[in-house]
Protein backbone atom coordinates (compact mmCIF):
# COMPACT_ATOMS: atom_id res chain seq x y z
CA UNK A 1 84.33 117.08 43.52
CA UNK A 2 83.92 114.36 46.07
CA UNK A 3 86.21 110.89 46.28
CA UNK A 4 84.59 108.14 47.61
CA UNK A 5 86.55 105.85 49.62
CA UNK A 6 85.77 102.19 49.10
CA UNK A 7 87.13 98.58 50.12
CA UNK A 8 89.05 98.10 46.74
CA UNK A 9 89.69 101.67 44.92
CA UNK A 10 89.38 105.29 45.59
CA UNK A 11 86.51 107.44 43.30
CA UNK A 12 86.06 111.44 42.05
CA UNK A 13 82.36 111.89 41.55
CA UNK A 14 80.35 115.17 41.22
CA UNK A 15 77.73 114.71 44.39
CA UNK A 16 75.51 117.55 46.05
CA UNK A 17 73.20 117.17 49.27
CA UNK A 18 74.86 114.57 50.77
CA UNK A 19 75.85 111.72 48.68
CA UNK A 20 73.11 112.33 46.08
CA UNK A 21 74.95 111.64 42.54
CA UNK A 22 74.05 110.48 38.83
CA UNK A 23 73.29 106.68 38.14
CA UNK A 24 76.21 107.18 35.90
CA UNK A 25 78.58 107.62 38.81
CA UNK A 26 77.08 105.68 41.60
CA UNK A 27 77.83 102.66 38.84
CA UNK A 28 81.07 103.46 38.62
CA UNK A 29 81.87 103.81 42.73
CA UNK A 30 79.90 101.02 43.94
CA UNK A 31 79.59 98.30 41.15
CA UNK A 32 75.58 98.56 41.35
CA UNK A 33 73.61 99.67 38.70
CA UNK A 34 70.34 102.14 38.53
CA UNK A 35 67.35 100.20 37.03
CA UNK A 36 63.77 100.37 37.05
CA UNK A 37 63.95 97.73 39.65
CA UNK A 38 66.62 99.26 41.81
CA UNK A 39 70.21 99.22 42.12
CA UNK A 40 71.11 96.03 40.37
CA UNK A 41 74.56 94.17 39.58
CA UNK A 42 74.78 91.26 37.74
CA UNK A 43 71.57 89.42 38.97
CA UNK A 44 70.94 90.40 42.55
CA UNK A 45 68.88 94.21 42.42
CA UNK A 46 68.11 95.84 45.69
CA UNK A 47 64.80 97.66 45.82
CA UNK A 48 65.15 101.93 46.57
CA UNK A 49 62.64 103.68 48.43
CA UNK A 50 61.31 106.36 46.27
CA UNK A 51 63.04 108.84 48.31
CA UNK A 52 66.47 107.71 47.61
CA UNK A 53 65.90 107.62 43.70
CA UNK A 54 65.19 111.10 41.86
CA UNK A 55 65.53 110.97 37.53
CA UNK A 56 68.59 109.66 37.48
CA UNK A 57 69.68 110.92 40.56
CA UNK A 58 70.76 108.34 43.44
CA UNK A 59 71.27 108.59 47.45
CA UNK A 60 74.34 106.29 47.70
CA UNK A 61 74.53 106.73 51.19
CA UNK A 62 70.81 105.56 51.89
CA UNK A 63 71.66 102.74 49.23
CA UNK A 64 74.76 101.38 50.84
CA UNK A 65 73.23 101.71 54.19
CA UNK A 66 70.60 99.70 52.91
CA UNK A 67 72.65 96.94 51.45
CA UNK A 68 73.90 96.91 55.56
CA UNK A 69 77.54 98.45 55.00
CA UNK A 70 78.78 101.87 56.60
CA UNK A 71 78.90 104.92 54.75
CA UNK A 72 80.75 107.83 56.85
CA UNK A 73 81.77 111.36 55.73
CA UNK A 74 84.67 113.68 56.73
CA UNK A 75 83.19 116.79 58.23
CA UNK A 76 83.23 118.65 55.38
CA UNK A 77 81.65 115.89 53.49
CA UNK A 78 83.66 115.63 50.74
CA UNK A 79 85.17 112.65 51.60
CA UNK A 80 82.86 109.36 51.92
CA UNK A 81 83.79 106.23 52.67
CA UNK A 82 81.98 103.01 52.00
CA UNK A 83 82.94 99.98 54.26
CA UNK A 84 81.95 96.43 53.09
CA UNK A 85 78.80 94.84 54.52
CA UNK A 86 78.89 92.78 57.35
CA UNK A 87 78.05 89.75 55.44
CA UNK A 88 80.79 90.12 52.25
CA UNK A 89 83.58 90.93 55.56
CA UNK A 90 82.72 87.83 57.18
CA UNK A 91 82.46 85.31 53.76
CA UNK A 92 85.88 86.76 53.07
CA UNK A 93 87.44 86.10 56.57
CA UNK A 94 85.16 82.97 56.72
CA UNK A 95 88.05 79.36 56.73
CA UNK A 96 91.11 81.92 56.69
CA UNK A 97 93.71 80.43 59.00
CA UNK A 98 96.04 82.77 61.02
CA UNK A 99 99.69 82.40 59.71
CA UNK A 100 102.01 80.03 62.70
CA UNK A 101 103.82 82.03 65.54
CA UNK A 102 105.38 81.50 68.84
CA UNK A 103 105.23 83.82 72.22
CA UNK A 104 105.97 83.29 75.29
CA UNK A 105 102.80 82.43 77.36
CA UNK A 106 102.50 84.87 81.29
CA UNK A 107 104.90 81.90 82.51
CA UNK A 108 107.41 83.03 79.86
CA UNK A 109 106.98 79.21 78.37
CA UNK A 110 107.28 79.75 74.44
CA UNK A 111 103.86 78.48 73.28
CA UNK A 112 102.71 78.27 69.20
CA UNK A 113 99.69 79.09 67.45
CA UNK A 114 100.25 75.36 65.80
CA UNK A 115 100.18 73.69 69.16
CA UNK A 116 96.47 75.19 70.16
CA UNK A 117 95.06 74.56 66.78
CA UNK A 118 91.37 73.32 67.21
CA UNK A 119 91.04 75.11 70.38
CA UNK A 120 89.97 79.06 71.06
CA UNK A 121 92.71 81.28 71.17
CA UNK A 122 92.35 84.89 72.21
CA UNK A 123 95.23 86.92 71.36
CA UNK A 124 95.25 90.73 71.70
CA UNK A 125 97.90 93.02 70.68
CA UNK A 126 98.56 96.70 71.01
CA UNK A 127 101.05 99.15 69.86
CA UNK A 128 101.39 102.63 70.57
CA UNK A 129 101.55 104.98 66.97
């Protein structure tokens, strides 16, 4: 058994060589369906090399690298997990607004997010666990 790891839920599938799975189970841990003219959901389809499609087998790693999102395995590959494209990250962070806060600035002057609205702002944070 394998779980697949992805942005909104976690997935047991039965995969072999890699992430190489039924149609059946790639549609039901990524959303995308196996058709004649690729992987397909709703009515975008991606086109798969011939390589990555066998019967109604399916490379889900060369598809979701393909569709431009990271697909990593735990050494033992039996974990995978499949990040969310660069493009569907960005549209979702895309007009978000951080939440208000003060801190002091170096000069230990207590400065708000508010008050530097419309400006850049770099703020980097750390913590040590």
């Amino acid at each position: 058994m394998t779980i697949i790891l992805t942005p909104t839920a976690q997935h047991e599938v039965t995969a072999h060589d890699g992430l190489w799975m039924s149609a059946a189970d790639a549609a039901r841990a990524t959303g995308w369906t196996l058709k004649p003219e690729g992987m397909c959901r709703e009515a975008a389809c991606v086109p798969m090399p011939a390589a990555a499609v066998k019967g109604d087998q399916v490379d889900v790693a060369a598809f979701w690298k393909k569709l431009g999102g990271p697909a990593i395995a735990s050494d033992t590959r039996d974990v995978w997990a499949l990040g969310a494209p660069a493009e569907e990250r960005n549209a979702a962070l895309e007009g978000l607004a951080a939440p208000d806060f003060t801190l002091p600035d170096v000069d230990g002057k207590p400065r708000s997010l508010s008050q530097l609205r419309g400006k850049k702002v770099f703020v980097a944070t750390w913590a040590s666990w």
